[in-house]
C-alpha atoms as a PDB file:
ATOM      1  CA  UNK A   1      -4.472  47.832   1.823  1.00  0.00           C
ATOM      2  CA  UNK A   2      -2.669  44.693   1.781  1.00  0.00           C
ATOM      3  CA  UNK A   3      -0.401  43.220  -0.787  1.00  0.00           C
ATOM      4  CA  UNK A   4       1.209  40.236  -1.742  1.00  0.00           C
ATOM      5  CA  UNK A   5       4.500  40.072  -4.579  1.00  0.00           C
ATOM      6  CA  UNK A   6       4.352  36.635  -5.860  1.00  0.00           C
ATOM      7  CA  UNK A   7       8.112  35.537  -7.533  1.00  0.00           C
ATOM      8  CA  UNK A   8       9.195  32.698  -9.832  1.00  0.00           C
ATOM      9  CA  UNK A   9      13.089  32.222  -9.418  1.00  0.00           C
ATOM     10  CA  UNK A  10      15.528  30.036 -12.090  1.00  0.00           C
ATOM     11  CA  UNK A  11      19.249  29.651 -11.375  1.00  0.00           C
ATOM     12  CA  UNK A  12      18.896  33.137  -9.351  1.00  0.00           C
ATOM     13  CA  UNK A  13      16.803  35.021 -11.823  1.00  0.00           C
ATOM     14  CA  UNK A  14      13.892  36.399 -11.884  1.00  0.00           C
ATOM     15  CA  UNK A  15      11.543  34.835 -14.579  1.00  0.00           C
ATOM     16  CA  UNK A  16       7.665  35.931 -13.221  1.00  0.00           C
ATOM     17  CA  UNK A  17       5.937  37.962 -10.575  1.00  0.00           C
ATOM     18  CA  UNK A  18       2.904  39.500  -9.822  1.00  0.00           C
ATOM     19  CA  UNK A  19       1.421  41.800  -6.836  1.00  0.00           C
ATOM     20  CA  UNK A  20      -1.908  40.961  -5.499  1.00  0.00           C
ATOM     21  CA  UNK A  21      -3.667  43.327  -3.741  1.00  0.00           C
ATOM     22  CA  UNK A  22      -6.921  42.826  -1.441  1.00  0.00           C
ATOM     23  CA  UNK A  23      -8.698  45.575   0.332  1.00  0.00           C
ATOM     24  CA  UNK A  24     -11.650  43.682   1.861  1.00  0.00           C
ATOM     25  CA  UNK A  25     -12.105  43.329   5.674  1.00  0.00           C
ATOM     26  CA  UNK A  26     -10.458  39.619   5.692  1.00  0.00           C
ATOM     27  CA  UNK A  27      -8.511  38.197   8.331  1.00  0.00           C
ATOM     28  CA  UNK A  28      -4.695  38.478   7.572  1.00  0.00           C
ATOM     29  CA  UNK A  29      -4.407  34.790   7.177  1.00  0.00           C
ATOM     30  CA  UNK A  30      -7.199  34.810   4.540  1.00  0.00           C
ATOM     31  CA  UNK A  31      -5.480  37.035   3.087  1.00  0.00           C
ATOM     32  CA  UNK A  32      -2.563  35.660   2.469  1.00  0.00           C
ATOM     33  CA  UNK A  33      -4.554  32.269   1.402  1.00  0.00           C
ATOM     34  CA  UNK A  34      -6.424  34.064  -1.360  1.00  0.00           C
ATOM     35  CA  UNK A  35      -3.772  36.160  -2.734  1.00  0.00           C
ATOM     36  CA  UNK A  36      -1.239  32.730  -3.141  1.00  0.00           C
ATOM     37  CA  UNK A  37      -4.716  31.332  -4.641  1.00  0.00           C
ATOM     38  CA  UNK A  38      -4.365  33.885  -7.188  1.00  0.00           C
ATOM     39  CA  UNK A  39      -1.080  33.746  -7.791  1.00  0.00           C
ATOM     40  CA  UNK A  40      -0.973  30.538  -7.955  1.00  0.00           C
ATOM     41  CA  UNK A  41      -4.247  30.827 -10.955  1.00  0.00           C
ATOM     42  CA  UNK A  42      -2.179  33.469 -12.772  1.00  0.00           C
ATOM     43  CA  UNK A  43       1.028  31.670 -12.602  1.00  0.00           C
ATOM     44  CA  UNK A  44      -0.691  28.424 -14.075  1.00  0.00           C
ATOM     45  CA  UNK A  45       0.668  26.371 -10.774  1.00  0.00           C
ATOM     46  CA  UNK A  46      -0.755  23.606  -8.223  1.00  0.00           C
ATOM     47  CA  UNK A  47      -0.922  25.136  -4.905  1.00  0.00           C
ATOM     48  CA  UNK A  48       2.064  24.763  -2.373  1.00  0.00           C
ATOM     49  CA  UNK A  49       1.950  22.694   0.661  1.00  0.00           C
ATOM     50  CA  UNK A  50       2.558  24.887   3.715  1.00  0.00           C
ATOM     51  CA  UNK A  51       5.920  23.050   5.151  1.00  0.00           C
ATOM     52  CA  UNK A  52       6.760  23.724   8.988  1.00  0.00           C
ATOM     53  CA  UNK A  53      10.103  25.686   7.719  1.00  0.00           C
ATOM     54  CA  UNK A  54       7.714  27.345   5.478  1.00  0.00           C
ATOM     55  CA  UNK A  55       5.556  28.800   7.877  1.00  0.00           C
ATOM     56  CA  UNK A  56       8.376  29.083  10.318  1.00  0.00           C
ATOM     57  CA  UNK A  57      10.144  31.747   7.621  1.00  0.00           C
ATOM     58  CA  UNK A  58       6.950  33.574   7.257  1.00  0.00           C
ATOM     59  CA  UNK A  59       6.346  34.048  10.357  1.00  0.00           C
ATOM     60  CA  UNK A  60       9.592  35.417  11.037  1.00  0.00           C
ATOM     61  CA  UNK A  61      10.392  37.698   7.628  1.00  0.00           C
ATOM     62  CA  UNK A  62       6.841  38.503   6.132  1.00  0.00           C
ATOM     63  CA  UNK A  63       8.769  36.144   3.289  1.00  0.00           C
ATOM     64  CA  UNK A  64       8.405  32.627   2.348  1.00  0.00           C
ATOM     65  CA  UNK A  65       9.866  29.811  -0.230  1.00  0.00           C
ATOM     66  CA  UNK A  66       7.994  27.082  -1.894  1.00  0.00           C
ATOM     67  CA  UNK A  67      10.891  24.825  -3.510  1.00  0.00           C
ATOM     68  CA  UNK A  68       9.981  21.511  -5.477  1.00  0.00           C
ATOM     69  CA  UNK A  69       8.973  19.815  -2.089  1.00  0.00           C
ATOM     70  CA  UNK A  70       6.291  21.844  -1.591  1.00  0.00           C
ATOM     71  CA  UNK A  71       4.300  20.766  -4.796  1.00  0.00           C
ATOM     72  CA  UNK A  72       2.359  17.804  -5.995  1.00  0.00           C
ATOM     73  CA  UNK A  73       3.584  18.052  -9.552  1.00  0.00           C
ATOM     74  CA  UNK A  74       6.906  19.004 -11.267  1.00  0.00           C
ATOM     75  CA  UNK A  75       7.916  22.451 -11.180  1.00  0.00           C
ATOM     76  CA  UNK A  76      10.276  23.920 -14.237  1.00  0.00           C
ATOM     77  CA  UNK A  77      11.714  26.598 -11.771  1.00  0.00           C
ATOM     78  CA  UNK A  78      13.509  26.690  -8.453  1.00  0.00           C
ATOM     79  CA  UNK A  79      11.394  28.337  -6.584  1.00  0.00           C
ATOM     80  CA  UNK A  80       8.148  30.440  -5.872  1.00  0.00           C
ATOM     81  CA  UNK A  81       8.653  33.190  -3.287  1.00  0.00           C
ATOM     82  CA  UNK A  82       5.837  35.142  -1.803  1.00  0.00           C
ATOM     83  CA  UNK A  83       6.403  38.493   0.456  1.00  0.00           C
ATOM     84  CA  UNK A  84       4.173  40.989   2.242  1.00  0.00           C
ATOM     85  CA  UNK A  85       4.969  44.149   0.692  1.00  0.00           C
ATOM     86  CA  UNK A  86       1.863  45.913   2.582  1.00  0.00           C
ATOM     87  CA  UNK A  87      -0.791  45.845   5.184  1.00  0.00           C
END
């Protein structure tokens, strides 16, 4: 099984998150792509850009940060985090 927590931080707290979970016979990296889809659809968001530190960090922690640069529009938070919590 493989699942995704999805955060929403503001000035350090936690104000949203969500676990995703997909059991179907994906590739990791869809995965990943369809569970930020959906938290992205149940968050009410634009999807992130994938910046190089981005992908850098999630490569290296399972974790990654999507601040204001990584969306089109304005975001009211600081940041969204995603994290592997299973595979």
């Amino acid at each position: 099984m493989f699942r995704l927590w999805g955060k929403i931080f503001k000035d350090n707290h936690l104000i949203k998150d969500t676990v995703i979970e997909n059991n179907t016979d994906d590739t990791r990296t869809k995965k990943i792509f369809n569970a930020l889809d959906a938290i992205c659809y149940e968050f009410d968001l634009g999807k992130p850009i994938w910046l190089d530190v981005t992908i850098a960090d999630f490569k290296k922690h399972a974790k990654a940060r999507f601040t204001q640069d990584a969306f089109v529009e304005t975001i009211d938070f600081d940041f969204l985090e995603i994290q592997v919590i299973e595979e």
